[in-house]
Each structure stands twice: as structure tokens, then as C-alpha cells.
Protein backbone atom coordinates (compact mmCIF):
# COMPACT_ATOMS: atom_id res chain seq x y z
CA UNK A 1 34.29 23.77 13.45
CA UNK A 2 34.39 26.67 15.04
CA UNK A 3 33.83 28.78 12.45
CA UNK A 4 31.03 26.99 11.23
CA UNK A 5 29.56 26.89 15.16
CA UNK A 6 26.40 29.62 14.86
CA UNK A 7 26.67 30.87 18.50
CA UNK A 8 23.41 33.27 18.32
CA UNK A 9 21.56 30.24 16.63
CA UNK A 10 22.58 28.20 19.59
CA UNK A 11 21.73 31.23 22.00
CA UNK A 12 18.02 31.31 20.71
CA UNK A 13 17.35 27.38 20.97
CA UNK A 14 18.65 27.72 24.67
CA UNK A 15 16.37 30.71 25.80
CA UNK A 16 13.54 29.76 23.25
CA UNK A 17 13.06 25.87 23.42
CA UNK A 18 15.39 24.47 26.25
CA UNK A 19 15.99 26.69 29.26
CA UNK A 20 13.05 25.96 32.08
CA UNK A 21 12.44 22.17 30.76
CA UNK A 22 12.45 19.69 32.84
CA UNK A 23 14.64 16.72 32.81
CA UNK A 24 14.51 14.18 29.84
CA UNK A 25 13.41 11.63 31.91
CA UNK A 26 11.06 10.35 29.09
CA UNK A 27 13.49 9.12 26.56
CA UNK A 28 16.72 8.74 29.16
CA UNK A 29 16.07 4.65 28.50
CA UNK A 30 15.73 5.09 25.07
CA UNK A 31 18.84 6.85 23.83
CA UNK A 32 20.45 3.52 24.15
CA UNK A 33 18.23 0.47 23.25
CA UNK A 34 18.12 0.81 19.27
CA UNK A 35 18.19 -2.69 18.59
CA UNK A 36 16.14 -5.77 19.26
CA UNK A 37 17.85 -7.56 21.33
CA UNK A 38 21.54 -6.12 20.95
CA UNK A 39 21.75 -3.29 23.64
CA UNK A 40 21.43 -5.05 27.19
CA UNK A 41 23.93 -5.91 29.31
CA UNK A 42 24.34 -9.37 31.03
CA UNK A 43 21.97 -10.43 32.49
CA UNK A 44 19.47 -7.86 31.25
CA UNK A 45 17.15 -8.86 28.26
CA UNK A 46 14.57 -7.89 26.71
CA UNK A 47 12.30 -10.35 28.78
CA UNK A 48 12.98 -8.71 32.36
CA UNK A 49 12.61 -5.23 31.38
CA UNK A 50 9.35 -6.58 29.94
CA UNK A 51 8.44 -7.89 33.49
CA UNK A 52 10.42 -5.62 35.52
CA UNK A 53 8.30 -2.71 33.92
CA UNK A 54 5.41 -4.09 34.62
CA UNK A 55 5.79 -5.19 37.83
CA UNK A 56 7.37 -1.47 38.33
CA UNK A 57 3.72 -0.09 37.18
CA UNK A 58 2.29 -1.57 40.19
CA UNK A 59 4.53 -0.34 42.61
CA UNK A 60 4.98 3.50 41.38
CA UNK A 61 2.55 4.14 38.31
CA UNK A 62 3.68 8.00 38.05
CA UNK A 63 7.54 6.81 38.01
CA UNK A 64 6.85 4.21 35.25
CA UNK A 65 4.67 6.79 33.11
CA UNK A 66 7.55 9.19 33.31
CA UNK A 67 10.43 6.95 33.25
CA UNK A 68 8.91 4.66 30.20
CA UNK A 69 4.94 4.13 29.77
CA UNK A 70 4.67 8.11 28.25
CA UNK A 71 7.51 7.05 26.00
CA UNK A 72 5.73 3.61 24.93
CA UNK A 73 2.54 5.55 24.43
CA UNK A 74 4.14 8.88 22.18
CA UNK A 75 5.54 5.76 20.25
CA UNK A 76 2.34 4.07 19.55
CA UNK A 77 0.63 7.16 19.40
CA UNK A 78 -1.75 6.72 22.52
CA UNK A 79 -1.88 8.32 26.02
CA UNK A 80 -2.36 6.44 29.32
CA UNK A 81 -1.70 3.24 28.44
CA UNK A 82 0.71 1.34 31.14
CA UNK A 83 3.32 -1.47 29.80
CA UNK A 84 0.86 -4.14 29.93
CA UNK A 85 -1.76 -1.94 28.03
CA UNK A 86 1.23 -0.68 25.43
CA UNK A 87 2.36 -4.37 24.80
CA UNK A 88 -1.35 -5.02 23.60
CA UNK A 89 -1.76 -2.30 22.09
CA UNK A 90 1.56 -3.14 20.24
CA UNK A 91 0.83 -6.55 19.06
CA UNK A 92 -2.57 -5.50 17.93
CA UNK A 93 -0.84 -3.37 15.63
CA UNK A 94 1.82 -6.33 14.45
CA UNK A 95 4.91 -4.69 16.28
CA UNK A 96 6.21 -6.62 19.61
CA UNK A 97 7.91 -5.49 22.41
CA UNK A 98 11.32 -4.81 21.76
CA UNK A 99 10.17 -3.16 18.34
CA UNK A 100 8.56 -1.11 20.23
CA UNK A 101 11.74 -0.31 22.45
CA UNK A 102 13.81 -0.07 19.31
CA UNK A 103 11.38 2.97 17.94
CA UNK A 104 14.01 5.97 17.86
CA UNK A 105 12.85 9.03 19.93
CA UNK A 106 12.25 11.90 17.50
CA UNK A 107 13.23 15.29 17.99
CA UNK A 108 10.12 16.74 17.75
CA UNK A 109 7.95 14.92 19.90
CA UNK A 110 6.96 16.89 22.92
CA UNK A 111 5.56 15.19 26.05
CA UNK A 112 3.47 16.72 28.20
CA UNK A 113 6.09 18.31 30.75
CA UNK A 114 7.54 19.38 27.20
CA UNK A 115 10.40 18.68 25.17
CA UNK A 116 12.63 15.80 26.65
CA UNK A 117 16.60 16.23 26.69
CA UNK A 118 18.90 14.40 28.96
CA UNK A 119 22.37 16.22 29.30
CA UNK A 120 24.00 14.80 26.33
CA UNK A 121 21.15 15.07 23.61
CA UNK A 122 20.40 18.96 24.91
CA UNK A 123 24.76 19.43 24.25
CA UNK A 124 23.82 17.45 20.38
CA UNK A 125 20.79 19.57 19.93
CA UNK A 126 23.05 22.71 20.58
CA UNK A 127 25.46 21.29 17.83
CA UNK A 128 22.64 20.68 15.57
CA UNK A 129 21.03 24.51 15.84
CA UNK A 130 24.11 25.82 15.55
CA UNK A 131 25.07 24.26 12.27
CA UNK A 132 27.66 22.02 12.87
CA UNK A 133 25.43 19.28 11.12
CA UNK A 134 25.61 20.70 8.17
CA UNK A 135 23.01 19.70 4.94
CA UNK A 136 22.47 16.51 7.23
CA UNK A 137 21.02 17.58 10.18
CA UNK A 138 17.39 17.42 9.39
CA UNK A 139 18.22 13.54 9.18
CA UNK A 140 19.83 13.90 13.20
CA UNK A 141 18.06 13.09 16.09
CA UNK A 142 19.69 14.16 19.07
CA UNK A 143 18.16 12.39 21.11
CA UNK A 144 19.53 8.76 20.06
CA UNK A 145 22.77 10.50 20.92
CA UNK A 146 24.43 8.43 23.83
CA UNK A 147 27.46 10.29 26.01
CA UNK A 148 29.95 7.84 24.10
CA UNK A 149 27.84 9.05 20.39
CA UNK A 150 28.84 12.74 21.53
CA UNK A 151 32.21 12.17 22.77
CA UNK A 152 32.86 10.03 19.37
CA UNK A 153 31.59 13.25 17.19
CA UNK A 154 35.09 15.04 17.67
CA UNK A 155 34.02 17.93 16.96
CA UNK A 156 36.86 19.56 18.73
């Protein structure tokens, strides 16, 4: 691996996309519901992170649009909508709620602080400019990397 590990490749991603952003708080809930129903721990569902979002909008609107409304919205392709307003939005459109939590965060999408990278998808999109994907890692998206999904790679 380490032979294959491009360390000037990873050098310009740092200084040239990553150094300066801000936290990944936009997809940090994301990188681990990427399933319908499958991903919550008791007694978390689907249904009270429904409710507890949108309760949560009332309380602190800028916390929920940067913890998880911005998300909803780059998902559906909208801006400002809150989780009520995404949910309708979303059933208009045929997809429900935990479809909508299920979309996998791309790569590419940049928010408006920026591109979003908690700790272990920045350490995954390292791997991935450096080469250690291989002919595969146009089809990787670090950020549905979890800390367990990195630690499993074994890269090392």
C-alpha cells in the first residue's frame, strides 16, 4: 500500500480542497443511516428523528439547517426548506422520509460553508486522492465512510 500511496497527490487535496473548511457538520448524520429503517439504535426510529427534527427546527433553526435541513435540501435539490417543508417536498416527488435519509452524500456536493468532511471521510478522501482506490475509486464516496468503514479498510 505504501507504494501505491501518492503522497504529493494527497499533499495537493489537503492545501487545495480541504485545509480552512469547516467542520462536516452537514453530512455527520448521514455517514451512517443508509438504510430505511436498519441503522437506528433502540429506541431510535425513523419516526422520532422525524419529530425530533422538527420539533428541533423550532427551537434552533440555524442548528437544524446545519446539522440536517441543508443536507435534506442538497438531497432534494432545494435550498431553505426546513424538515417539515423537505418531507413535503419529498412526498410530492414520490420519495418518503427515510428515502430521503437513505440518499448517500456525494463527494462532490458542496454546501454553502463548502465541502463537508467529518474526521473520518477527510482521512478516506486522503486514501482516495492518493490512489489507494485504485480503478474503483470514482465509484467511492468518502463520505458514507463510518470510523468502523475506515478502520475495516486495512489498509495497513
Amino acid at each position: 500500500m505504501r507504494a501505491k500511496f501518492d503522497e504529493q497527490a494527497a499533499v495537493d487535496f489537503f492545501v487545495n480542497t480541504a485545509e480552512g473548511l469547516d467542520y462536516g457538520f452537514h453530512n455527520l448524520l448521514f455517514t451512517w443511516i443508509d438504510t430505511v429503517q436498519d441503522n437506528y439504535p433502540p429506541p431510535l426510529s425513523w419516526q422520532l428523528v422525524q419529530t425530533g427534527f422538527a420539533i428541533f427546527d423550532t427551537i434552533s433553526p440555524s442548528l437544524a439547517d446545519l446539522v440536517w435541513n441543508d443536507a435534506l435540501n442538497m438531497r432534494l435539490g432545494t435550498k431553505g426548506l426546513n424538515t417539515a417543508q423537505a418531507t413535503i417536498e419529498a412526498e410530492k416527488r414520490g420519495i418518503n422520509f427515510t428515502s430521503l435519509l437513505a440518499m448517500p452524500e456525494q463527494d462532490d456536493w458542496v454546501y454553502e460553508n463548502g465541502p463537508n468532511m467529518v474526521c473520518d471521510v477527510f482521512v478516506v478522501r486522503i486514501f482516495k486522492e492518493a490512489g489507494l482506490f485504485g480503478g474503483i475509486a470514482s465509484e467511492v464516496q468518502a463520505t458514507e465512510f463510518t470510523v468502523w468503514d475506515l478502520y475495516a479498510l486495512q489498509f495497513f
